[in-house]
Structures are given as structure tokens and as C-alpha cells.
PDB file of N, CA and C in Angstrom:
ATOM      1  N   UNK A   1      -1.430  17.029   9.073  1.00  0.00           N
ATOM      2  CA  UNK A   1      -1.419  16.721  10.489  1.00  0.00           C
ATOM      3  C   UNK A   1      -1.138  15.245  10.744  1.00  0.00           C
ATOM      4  N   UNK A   2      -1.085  14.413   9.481  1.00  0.00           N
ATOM      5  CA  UNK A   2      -0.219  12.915   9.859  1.00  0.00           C
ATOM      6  C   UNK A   2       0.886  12.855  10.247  1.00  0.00           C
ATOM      7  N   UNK A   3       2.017  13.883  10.769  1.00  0.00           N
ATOM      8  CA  UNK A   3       2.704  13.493  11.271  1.00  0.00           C
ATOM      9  C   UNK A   3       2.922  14.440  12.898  1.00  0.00           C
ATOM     10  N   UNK A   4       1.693  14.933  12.826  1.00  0.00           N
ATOM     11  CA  UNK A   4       1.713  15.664  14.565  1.00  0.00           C
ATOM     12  C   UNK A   4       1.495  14.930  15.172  1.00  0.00           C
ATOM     13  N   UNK A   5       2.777  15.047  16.131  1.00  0.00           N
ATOM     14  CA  UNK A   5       2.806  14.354  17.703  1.00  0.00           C
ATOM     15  C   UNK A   5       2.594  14.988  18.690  1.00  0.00           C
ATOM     16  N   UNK A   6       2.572  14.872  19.825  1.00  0.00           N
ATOM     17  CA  UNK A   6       2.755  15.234  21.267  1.00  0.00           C
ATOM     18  C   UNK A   6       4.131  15.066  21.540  1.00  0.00           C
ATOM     19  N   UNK A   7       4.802  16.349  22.217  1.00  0.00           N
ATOM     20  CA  UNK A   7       6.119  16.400  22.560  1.00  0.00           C
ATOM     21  C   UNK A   7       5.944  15.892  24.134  1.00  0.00           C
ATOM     22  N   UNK A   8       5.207  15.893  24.639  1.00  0.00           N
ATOM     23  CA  UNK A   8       6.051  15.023  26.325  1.00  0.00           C
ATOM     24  C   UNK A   8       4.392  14.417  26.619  1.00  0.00           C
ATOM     25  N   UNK A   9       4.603  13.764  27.099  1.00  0.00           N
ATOM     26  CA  UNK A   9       3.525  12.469  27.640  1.00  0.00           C
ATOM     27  C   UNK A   9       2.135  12.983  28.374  1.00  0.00           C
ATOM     28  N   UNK A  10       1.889  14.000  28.481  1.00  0.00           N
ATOM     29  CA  UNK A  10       0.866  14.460  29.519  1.00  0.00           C
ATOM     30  C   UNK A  10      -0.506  14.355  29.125  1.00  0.00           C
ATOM     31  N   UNK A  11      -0.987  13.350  29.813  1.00  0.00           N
ATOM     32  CA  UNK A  11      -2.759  12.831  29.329  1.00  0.00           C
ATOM     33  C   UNK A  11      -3.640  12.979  30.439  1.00  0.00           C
ATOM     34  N   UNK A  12      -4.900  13.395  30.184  1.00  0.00           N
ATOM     35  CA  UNK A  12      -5.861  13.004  31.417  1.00  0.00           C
ATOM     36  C   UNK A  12      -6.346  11.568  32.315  1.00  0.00           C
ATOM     37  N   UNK A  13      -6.527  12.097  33.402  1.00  0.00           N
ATOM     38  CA  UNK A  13      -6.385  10.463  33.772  1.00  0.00           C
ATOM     39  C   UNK A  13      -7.236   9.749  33.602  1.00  0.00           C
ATOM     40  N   UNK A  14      -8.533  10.200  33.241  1.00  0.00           N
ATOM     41  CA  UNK A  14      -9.529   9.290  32.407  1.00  0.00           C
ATOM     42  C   UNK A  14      -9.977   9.036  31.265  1.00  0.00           C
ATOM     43  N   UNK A  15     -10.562   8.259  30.896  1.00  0.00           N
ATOM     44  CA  UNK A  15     -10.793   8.383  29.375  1.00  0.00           C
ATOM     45  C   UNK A  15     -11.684   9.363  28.416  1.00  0.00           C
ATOM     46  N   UNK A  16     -12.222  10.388  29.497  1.00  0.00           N
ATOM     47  CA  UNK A  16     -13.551  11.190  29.162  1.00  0.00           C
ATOM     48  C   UNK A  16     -13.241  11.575  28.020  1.00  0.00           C
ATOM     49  N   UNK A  17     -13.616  12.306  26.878  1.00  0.00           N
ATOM     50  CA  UNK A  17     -13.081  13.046  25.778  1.00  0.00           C
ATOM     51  C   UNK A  17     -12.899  14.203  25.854  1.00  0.00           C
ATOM     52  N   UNK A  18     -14.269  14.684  26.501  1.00  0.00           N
ATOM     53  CA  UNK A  18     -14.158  16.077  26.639  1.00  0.00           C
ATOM     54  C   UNK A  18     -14.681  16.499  27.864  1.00  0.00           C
ATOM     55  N   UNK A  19     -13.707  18.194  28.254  1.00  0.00           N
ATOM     56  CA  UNK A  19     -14.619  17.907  29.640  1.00  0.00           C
ATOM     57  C   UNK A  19     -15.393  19.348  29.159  1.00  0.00           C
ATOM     58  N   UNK A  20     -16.160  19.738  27.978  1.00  0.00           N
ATOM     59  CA  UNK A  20     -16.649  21.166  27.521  1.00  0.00           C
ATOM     60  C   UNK A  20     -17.865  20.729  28.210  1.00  0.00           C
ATOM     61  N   UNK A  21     -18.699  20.025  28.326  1.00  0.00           N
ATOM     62  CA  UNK A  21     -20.100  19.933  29.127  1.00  0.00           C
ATOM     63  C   UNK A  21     -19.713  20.633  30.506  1.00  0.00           C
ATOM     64  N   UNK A  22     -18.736  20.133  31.157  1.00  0.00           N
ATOM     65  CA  UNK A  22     -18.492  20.455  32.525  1.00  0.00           C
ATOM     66  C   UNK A  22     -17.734  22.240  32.948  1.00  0.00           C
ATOM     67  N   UNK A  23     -17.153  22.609  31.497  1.00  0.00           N
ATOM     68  CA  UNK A  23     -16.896  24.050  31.436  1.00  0.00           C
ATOM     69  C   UNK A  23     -18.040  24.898  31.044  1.00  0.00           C
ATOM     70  N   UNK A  24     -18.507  24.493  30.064  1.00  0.00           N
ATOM     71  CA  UNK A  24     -19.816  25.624  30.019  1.00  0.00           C
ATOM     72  C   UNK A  24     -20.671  25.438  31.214  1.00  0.00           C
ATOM     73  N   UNK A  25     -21.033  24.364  32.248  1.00  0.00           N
ATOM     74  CA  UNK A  25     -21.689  24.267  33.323  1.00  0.00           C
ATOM     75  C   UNK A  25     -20.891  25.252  34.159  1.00  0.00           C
ATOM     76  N   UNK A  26     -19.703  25.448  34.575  1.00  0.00           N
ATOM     77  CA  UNK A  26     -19.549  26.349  35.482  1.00  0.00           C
ATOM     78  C   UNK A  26     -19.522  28.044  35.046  1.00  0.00           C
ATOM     79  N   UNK A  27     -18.999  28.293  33.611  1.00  0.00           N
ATOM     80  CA  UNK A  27     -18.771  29.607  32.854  1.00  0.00           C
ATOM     81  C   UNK A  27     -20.106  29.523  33.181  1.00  0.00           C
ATOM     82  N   UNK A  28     -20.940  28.935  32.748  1.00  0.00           N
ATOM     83  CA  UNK A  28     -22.893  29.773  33.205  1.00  0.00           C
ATOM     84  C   UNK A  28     -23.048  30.147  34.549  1.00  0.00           C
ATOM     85  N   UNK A  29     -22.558  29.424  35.191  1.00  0.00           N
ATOM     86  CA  UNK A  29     -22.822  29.621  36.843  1.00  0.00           C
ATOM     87  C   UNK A  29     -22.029  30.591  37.329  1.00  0.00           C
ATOM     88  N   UNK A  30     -20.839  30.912  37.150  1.00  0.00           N
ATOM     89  CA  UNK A  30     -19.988  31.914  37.281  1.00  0.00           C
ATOM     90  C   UNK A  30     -20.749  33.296  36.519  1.00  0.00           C
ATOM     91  N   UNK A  31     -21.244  33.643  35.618  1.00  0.00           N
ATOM     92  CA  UNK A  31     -21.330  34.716  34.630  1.00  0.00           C
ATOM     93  C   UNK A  31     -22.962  34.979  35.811  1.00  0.00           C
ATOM     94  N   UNK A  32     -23.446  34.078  35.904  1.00  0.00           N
ATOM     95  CA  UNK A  32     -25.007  34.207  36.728  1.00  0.00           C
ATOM     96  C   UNK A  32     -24.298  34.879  37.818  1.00  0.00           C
ATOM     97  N   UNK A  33     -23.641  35.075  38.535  1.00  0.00           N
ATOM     98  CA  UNK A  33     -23.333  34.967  39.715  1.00  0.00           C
ATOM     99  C   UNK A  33     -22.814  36.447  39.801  1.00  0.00           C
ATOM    100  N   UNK A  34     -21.921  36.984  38.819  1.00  0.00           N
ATOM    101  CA  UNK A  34     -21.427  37.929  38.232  1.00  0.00           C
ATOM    102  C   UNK A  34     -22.220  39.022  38.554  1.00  0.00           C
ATOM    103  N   UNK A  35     -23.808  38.615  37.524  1.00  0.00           N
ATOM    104  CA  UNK A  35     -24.529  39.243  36.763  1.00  0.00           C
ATOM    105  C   UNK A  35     -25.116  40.026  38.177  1.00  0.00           C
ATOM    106  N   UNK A  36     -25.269  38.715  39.121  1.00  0.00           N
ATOM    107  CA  UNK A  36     -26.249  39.322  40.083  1.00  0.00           C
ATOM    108  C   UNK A  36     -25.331  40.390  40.861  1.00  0.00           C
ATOM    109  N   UNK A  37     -24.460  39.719  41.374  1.00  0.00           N
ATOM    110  CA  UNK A  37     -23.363  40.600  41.974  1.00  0.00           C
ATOM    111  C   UNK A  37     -23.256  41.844  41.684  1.00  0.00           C
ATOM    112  N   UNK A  38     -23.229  42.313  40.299  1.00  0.00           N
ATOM    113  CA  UNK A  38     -23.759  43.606  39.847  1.00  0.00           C
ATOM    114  C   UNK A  38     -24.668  44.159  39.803  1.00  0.00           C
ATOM    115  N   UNK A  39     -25.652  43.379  39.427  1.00  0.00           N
ATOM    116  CA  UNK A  39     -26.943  44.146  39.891  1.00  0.00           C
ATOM    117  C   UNK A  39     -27.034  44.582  41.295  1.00  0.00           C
ATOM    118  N   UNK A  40     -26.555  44.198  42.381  1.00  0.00           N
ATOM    119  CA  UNK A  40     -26.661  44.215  43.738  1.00  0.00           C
ATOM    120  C   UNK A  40     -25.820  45.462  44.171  1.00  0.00           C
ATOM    121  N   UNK A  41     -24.608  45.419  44.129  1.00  0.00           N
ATOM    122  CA  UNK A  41     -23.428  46.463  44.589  1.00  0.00           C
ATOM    123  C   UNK A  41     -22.536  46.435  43.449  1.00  0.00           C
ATOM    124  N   UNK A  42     -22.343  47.166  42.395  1.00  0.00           N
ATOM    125  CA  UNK A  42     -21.844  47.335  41.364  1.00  0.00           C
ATOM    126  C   UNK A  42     -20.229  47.375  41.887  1.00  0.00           C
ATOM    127  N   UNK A  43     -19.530  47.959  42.891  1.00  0.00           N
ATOM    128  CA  UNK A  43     -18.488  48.844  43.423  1.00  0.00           C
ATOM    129  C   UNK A  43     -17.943  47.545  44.589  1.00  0.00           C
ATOM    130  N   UNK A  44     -18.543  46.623  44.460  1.00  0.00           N
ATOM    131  CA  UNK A  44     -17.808  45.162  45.127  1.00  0.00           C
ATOM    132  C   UNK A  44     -17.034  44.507  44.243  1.00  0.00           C
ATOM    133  N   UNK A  45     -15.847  43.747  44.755  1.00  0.00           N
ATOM    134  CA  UNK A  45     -15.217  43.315  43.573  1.00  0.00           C
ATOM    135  C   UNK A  45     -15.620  41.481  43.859  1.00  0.00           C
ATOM    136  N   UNK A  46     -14.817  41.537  42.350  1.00  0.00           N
ATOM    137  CA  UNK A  46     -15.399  39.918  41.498  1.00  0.00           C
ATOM    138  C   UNK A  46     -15.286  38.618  42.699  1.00  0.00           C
ATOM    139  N   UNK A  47     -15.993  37.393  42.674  1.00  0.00           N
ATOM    140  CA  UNK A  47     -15.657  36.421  43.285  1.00  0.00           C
ATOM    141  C   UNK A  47     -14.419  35.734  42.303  1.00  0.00           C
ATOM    142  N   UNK A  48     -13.636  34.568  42.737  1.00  0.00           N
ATOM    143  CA  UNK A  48     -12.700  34.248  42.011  1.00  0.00           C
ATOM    144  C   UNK A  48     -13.346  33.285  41.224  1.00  0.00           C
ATOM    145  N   UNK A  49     -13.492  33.029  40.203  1.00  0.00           N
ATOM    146  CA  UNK A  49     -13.454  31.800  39.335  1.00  0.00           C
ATOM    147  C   UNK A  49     -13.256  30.298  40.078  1.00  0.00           C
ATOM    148  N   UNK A  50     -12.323  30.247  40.675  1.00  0.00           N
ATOM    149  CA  UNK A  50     -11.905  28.902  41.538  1.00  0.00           C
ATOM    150  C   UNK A  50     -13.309  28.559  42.646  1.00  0.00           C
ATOM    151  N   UNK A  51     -14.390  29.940  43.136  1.00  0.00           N
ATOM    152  CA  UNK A  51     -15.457  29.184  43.594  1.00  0.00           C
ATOM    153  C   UNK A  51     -16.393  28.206  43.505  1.00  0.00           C
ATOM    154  N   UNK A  52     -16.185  28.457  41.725  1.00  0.00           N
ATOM    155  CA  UNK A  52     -17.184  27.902  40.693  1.00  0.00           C
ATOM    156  C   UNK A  52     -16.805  26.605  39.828  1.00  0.00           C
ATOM    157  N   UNK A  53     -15.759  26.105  39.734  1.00  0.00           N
ATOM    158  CA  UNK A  53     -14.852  25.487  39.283  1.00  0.00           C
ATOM    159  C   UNK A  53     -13.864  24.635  40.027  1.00  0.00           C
ATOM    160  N   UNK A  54     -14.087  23.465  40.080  1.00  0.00           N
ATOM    161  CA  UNK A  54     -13.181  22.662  40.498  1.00  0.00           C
ATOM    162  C   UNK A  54     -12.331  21.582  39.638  1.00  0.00           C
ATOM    163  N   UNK A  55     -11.246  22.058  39.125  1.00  0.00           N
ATOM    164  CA  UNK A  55     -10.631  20.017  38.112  1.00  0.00           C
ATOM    165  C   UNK A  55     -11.011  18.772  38.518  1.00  0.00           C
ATOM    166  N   UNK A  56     -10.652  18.607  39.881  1.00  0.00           N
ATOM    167  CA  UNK A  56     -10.926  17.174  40.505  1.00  0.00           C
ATOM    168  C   UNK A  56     -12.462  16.957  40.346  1.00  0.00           C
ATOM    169  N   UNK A  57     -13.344  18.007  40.248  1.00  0.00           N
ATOM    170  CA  UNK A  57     -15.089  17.243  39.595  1.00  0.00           C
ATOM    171  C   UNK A  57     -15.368  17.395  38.592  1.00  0.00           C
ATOM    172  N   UNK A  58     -14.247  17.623  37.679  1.00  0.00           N
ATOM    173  CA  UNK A  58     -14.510  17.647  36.084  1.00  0.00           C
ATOM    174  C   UNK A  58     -14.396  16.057  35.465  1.00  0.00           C
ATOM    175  N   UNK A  59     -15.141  15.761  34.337  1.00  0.00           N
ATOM    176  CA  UNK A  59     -14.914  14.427  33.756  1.00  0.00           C
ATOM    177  C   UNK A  59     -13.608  13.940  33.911  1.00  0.00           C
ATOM    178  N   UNK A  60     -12.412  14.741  33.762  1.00  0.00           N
ATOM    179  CA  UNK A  60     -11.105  14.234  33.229  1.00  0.00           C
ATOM    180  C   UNK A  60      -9.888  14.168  34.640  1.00  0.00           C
ATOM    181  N   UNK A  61     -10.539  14.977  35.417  1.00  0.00           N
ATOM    182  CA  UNK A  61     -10.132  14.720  36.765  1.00  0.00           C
ATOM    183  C   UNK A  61      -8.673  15.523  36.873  1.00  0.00           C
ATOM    184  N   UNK A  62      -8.069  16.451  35.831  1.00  0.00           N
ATOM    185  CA  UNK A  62      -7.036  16.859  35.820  1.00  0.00           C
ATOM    186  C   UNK A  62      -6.033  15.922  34.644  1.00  0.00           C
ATOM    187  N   UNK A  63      -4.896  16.060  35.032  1.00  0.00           N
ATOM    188  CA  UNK A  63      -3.631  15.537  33.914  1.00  0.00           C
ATOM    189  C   UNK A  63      -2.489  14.500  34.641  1.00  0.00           C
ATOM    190  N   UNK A  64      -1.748  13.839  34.455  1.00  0.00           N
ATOM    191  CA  UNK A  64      -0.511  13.163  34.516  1.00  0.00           C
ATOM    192  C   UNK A  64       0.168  12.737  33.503  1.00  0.00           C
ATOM    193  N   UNK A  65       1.516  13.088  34.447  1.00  0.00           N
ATOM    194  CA  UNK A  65       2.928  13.002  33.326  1.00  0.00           C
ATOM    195  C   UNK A  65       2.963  11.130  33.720  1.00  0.00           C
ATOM    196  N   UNK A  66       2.920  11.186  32.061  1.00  0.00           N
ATOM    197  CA  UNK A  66       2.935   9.546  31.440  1.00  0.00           C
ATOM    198  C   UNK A  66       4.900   8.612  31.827  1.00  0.00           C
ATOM    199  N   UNK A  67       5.091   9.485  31.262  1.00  0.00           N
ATOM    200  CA  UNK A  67       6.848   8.795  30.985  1.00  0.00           C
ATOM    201  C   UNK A  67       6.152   7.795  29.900  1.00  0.00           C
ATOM    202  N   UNK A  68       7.452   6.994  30.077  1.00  0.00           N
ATOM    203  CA  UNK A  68       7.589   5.984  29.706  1.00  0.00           C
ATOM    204  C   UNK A  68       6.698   4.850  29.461  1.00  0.00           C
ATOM    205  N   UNK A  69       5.899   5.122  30.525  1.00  0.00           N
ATOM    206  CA  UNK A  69       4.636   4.173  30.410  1.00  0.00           C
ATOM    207  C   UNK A  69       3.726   4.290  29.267  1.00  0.00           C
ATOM    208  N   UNK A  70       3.611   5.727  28.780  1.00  0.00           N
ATOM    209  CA  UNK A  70       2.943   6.114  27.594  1.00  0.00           C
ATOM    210  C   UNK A  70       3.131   5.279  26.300  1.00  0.00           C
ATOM    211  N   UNK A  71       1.954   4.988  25.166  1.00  0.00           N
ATOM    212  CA  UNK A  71       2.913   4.217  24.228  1.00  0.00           C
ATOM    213  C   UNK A  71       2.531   5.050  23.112  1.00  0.00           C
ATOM    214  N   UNK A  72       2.851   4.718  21.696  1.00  0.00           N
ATOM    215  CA  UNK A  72       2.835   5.437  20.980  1.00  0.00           C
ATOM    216  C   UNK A  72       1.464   5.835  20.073  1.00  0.00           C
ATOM    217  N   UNK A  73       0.151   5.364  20.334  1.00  0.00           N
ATOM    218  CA  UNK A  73      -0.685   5.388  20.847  1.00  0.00           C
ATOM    219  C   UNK A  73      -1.402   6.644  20.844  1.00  0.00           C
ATOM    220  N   UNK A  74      -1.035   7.357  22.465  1.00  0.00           N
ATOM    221  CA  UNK A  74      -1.192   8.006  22.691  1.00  0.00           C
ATOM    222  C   UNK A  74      -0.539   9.451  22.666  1.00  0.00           C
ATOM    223  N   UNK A  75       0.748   9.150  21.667  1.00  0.00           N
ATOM    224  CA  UNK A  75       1.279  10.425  21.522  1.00  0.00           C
ATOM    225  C   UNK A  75       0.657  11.047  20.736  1.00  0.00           C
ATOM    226  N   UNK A  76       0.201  10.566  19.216  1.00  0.00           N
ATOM    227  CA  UNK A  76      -0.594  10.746  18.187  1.00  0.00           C
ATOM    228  C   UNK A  76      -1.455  11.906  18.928  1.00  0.00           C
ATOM    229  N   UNK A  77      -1.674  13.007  17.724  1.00  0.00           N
ATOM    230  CA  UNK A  77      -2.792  14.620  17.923  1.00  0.00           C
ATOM    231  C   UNK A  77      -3.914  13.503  17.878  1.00  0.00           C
TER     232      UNK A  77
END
């Protein structure tokens, strides 16, 4: 893997590392939500995922295309 790169520039816009704290926080809250939902009216359908989940309040805030500005750096796996 010393010589895997990244083929086009696309990085998060912050430096967070990871945003898995902030995914298992909503997959729990979503699956709770689920759970009850079923217990309640089995024959209702699902809420969407997107209730529970937002990018813009995740650590990493989403992605942007680098260009050029990128250096080599950050192409590196």
C-alpha cells in the first residue's frame, strides 16, 4: 500500500479523523426509533434515515473537491 494514492482530490473539510462516534450516535437513535415504531403499529412504514442524521452536524462537516490546491500530502491512502 506504499504506493496507493487517491485518484481526484476530495477531502473533508475539517481535520476530524473520524466521524464513527457521530455514526454510531445516530444508527442507535435511528434503530431505537425503529424498534419502538414497531412495537407500536407494526403495518406503518419506516421513518427515513435523513430524520436522524444530518452531514453538516457531523465532525467532518461533509467533503470538497480540492483541485489543485490539494498537495501531495494529502493524496497519500
Amino acid at each position: 500500500m506504499s504506493r496507493s494514492r487517491r485518484k481526484t482530490p476530495i477531502l473533508g473539510i475539517t481535520t476530524a479523523a473520524s466521524e464513527a462516534n457521530d455514526k454510531a450516535r445516530w444508527h442507535r437513535a435511528y434503530r431505537r426509533a425503529e424498534r419502538q415504531r414497531l412495537r407500536a403499529s407494526p403495518e406503518s412504514l419506516p421513518a427515513s434515515h435523513r430524520d436522524y442524521s444530518d452531514p453538516w452536524s457531523m465532525d467532518k462537516d461533509g467533503k470538497r473537491y480540492w483541485g489543485k490546491a490539494c498537495g501531495s500530502r494529502w493524496m497519500r491512502k
